[in-house]
N, C-alpha and C. Protein backbone atom coordinates (compact mmCIF):
# COMPACT_ATOMS: atom_id res chain seq x y z
N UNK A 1 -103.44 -85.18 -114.79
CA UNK A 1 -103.03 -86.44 -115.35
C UNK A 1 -101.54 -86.67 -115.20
N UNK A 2 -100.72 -85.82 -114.55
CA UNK A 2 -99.54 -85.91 -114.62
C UNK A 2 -98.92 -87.16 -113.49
N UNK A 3 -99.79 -87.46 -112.52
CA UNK A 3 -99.62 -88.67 -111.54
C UNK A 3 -99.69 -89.58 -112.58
N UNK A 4 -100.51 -90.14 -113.18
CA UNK A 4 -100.96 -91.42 -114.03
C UNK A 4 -99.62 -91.85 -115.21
N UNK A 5 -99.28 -93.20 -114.97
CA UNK A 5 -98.33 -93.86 -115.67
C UNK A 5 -98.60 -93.72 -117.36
N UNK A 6 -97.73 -93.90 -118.24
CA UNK A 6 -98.33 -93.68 -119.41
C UNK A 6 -99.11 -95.10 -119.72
N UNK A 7 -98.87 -96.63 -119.33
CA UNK A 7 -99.88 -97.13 -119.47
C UNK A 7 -101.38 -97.00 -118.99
N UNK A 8 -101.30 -96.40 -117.85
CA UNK A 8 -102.74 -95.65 -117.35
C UNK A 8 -103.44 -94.59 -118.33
N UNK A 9 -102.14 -93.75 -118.78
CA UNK A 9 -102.82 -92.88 -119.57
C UNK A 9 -103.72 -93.59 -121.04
N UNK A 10 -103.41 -94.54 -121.21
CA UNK A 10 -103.44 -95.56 -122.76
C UNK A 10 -104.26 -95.86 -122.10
N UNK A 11 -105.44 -96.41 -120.93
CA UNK A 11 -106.40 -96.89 -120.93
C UNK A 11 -107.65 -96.16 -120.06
N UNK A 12 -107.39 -94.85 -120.64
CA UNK A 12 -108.47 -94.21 -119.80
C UNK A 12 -109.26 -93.86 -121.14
N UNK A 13 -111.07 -94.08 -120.38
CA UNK A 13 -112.01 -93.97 -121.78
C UNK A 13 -111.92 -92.90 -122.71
N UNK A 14 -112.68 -93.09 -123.63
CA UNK A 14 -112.74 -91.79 -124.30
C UNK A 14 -114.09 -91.63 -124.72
N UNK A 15 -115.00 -90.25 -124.92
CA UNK A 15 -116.41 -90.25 -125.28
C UNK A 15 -116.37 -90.53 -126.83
N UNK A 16 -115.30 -90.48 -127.34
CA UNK A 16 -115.10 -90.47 -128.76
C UNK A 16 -115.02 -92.10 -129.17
N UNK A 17 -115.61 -93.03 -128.08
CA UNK A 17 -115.31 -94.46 -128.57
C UNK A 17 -116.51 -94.62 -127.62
N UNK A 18 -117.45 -94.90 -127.59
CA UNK A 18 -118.83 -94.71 -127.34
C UNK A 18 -119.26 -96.14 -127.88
N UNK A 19 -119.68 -97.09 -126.69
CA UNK A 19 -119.95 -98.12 -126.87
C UNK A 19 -118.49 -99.43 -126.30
N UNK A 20 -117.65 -98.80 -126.51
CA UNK A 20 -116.28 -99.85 -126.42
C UNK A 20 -115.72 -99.43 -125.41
N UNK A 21 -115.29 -98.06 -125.01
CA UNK A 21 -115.16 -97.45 -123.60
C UNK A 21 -115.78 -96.48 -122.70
N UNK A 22 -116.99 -96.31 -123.14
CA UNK A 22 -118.51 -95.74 -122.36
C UNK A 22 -119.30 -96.10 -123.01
N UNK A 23 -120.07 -96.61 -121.70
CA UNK A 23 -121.55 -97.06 -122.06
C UNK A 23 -122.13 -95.57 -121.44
N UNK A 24 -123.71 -95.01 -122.41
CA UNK A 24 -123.97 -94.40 -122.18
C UNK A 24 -125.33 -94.38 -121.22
N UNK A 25 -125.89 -93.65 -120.47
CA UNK A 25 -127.13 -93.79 -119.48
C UNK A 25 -128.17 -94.08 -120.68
N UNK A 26 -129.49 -94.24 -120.25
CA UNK A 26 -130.50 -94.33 -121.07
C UNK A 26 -132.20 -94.20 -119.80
N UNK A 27 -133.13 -93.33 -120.32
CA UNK A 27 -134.00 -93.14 -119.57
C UNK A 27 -135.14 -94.39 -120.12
N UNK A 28 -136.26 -94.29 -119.37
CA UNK A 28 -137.17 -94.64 -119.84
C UNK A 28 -138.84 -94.02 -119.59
N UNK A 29 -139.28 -93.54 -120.71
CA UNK A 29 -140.38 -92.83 -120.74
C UNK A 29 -142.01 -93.11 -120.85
N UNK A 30 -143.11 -93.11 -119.50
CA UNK A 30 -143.85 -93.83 -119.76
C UNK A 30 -144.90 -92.79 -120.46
N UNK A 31 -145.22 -93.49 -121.86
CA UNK A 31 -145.94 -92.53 -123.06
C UNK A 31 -147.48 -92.19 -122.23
N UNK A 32 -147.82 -92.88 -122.11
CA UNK A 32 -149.31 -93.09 -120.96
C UNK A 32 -149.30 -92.18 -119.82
N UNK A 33 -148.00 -91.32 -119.18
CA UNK A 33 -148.17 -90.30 -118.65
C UNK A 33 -147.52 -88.94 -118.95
N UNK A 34 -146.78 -89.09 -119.84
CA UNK A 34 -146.42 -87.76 -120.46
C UNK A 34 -147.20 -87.09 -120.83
N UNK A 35 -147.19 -85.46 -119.95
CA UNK A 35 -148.24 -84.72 -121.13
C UNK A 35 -147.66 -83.68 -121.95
N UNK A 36 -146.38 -83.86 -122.24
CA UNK A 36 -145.91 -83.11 -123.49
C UNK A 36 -145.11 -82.23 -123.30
N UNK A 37 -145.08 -81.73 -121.91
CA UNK A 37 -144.64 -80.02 -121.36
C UNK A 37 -143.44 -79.91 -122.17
N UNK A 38 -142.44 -80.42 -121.69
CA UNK A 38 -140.85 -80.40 -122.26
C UNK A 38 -139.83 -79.74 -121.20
N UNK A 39 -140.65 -79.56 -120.00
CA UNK A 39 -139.18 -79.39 -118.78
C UNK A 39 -138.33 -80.14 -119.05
N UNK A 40 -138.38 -81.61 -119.19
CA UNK A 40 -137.12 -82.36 -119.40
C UNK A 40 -136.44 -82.47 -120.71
N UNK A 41 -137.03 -81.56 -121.86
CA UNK A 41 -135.56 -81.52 -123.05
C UNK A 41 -135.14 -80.60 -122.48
N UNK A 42 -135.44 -79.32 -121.35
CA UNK A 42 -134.81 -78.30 -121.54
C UNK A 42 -134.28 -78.29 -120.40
N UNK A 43 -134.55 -79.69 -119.29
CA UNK A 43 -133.82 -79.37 -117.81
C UNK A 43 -132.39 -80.51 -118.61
N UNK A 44 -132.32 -81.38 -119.48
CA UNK A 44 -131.58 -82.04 -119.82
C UNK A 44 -129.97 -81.61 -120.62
N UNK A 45 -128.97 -81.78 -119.69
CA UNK A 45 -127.88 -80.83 -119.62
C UNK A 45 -126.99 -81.29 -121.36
N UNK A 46 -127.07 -82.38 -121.64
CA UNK A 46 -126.65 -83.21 -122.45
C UNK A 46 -127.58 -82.90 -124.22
N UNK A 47 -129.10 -82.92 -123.93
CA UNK A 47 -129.41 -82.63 -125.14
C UNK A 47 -130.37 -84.05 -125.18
N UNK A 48 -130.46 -84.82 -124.88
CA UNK A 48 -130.47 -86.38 -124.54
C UNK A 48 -132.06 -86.70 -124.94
N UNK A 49 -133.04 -85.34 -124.59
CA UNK A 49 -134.66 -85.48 -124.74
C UNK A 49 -134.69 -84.79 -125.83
N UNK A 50 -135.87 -85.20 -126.76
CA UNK A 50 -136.55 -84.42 -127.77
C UNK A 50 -138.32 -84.68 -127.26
N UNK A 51 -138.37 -83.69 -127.66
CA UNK A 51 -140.57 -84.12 -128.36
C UNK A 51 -140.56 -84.55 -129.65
N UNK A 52 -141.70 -85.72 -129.67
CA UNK A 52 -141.88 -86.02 -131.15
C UNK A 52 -143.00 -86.53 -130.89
N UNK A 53 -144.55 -85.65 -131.31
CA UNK A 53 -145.71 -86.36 -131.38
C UNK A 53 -146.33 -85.64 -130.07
N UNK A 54 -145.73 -84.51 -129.52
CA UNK A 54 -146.41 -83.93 -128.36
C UNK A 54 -145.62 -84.99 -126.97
N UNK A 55 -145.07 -85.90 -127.29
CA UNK A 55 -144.55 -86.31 -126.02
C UNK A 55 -142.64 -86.79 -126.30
N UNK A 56 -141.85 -86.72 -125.04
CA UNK A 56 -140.69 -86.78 -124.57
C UNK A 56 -140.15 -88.18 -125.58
N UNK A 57 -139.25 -88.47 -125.47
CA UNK A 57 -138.50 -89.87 -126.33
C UNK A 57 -136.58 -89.58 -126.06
N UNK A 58 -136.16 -90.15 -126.19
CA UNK A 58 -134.79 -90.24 -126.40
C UNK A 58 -134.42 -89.57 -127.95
N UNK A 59 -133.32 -88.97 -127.90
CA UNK A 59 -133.03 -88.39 -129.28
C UNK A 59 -132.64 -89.95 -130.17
N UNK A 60 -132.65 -90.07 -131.54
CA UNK A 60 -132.55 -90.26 -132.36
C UNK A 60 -131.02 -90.11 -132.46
N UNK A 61 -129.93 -91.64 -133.10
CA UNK A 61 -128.69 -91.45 -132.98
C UNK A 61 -128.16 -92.02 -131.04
N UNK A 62 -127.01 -91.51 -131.42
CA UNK A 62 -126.38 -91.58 -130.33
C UNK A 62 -126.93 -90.28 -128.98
N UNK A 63 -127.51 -90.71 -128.20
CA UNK A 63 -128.22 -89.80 -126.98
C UNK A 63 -127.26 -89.79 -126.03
N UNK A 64 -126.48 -88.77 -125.70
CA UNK A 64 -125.87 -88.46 -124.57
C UNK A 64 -125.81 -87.97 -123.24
N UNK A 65 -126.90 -89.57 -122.14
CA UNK A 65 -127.39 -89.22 -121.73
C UNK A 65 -126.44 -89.53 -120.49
N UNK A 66 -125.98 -88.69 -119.84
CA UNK A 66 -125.04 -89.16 -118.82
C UNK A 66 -125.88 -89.27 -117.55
N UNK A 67 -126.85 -89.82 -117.06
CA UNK A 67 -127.44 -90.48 -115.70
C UNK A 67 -127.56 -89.52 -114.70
N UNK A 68 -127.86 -88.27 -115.14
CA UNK A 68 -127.78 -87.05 -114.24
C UNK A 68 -128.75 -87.10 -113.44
N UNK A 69 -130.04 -87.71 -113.84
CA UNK A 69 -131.20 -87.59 -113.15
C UNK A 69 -132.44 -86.45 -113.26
N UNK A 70 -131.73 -85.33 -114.25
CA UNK A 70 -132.49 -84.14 -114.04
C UNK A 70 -133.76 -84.30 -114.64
N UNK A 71 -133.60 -84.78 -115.73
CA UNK A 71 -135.56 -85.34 -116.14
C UNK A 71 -135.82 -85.65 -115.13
N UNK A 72 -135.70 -87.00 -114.30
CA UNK A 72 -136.41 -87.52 -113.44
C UNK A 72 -137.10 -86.53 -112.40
N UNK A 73 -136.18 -85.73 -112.07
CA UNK A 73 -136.25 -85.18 -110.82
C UNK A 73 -137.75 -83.49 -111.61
N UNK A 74 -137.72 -83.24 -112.65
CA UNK A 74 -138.59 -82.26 -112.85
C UNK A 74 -139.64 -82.34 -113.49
N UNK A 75 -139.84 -83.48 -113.90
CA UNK A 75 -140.77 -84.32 -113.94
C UNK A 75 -142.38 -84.24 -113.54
N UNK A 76 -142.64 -83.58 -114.17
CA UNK A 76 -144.18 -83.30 -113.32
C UNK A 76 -145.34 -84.19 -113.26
N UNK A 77 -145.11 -85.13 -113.91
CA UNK A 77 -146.03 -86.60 -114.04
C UNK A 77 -145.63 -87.94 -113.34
N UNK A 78 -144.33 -87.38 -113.26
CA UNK A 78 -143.61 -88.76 -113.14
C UNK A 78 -143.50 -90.04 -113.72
N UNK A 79 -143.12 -88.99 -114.90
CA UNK A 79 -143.51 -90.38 -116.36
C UNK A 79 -141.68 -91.02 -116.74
N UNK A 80 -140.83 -90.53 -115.99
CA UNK A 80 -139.62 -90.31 -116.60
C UNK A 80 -138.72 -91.40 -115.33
N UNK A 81 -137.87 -92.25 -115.66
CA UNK A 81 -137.16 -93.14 -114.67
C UNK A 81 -135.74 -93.42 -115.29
N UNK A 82 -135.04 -93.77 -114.46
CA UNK A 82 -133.41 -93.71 -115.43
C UNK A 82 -133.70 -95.15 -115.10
N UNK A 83 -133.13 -95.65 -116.44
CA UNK A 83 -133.19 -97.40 -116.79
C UNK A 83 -131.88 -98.03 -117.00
N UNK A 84 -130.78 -96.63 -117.18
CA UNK A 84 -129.13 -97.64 -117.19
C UNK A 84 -128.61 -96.10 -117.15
N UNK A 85 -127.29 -96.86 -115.84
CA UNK A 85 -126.33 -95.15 -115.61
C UNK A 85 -125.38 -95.23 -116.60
N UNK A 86 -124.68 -94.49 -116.78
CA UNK A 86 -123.51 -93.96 -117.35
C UNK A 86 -122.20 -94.75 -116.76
N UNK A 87 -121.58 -95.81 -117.92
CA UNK A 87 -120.80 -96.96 -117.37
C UNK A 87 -119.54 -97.06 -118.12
N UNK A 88 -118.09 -96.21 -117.19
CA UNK A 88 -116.91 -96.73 -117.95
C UNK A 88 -116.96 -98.05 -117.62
N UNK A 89 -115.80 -98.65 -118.84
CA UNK A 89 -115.68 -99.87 -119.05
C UNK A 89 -114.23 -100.15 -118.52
N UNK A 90 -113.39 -99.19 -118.31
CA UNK A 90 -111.94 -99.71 -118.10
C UNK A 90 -111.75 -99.18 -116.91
N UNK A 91 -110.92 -97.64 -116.81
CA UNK A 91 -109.50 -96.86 -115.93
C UNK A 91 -110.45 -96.49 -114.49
N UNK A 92 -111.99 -95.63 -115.26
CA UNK A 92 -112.83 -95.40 -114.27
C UNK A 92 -114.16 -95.81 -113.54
N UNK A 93 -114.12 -97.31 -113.91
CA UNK A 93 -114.92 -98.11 -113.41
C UNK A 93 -114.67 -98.53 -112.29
N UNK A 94 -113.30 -98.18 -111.37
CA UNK A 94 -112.69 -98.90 -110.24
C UNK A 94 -113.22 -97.30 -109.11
N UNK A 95 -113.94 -96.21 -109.76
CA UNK A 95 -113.60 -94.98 -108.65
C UNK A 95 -115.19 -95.62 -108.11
N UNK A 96 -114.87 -95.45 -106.86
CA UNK A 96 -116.15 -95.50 -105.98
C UNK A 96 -117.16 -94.15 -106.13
N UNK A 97 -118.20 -94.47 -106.22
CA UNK A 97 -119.50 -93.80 -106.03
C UNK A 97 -120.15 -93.16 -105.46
N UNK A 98 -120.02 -94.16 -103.99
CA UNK A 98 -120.64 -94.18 -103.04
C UNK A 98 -122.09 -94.79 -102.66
N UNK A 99 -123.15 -94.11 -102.06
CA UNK A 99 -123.93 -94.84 -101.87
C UNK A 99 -125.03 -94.16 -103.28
N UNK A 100 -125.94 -94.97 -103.55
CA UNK A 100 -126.91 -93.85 -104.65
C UNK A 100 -128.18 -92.97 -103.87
N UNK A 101 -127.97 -92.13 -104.59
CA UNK A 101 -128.66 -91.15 -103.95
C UNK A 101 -129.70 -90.58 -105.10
N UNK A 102 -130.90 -90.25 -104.78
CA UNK A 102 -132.13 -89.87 -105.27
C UNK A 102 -131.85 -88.88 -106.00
N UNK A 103 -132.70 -88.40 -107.72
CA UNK A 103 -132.66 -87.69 -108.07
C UNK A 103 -132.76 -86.24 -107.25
N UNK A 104 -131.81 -85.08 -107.62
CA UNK A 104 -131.95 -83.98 -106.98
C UNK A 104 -133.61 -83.40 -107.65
N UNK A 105 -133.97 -82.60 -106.23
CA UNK A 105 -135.51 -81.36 -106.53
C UNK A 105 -135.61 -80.24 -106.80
N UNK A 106 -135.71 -79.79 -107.68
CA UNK A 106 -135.76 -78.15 -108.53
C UNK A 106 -136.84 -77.17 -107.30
């Protein structure tokens, strides 16, 4: 950080303002094919999956799900799809990406 101006430094996000300078990812889980296993609370680097009721859901609270893909990708039903990535709002919304690329395969 020592390149970055101190007004740069004043507008880079913080996870500690959640909602105002990161938006967080969010999956979406189809209940109709989950069968309960739980590879994805435990391939999920963040914490982001729970079971409740024998099948997968988003935690309860704030879910910190940063758009990794790893549910998707271990997924043995293919009940699991990412529905919104992981979105600064200010300093690092300008870094390129690149092109998107498919969940990685275990």
């Amino acid at each position: 950080m020592e390149h970055l101006t101190w007004k740069d430094r004043r507008h880079i996000e913080s996870f500690l303002r959640i909602g105002r300078d990161v938006v967080l990812g969010r999956v979406c889980i189809d209940g109709e094919k989950c069968s309960g296993c739980g590879f994805c609370t435990r391939a999920c680097p963040a914490g982001a999956l729970e079971l409740a009721d024998r099948k997968a859901r988003m935690a309860e609270g704030n879910a910190l799900c940063f758009s990794c893909g790893d549910c998707v990708a271990i997924c043995p039903e293919g009940a699991i799809d990412l529905e919104a990535y992981l979105q600064f709002r200010h300093f690092f919304r300008y870094l390129d990406r690149g092109e998107a690329q498919p969940p990685r395969r275990f």
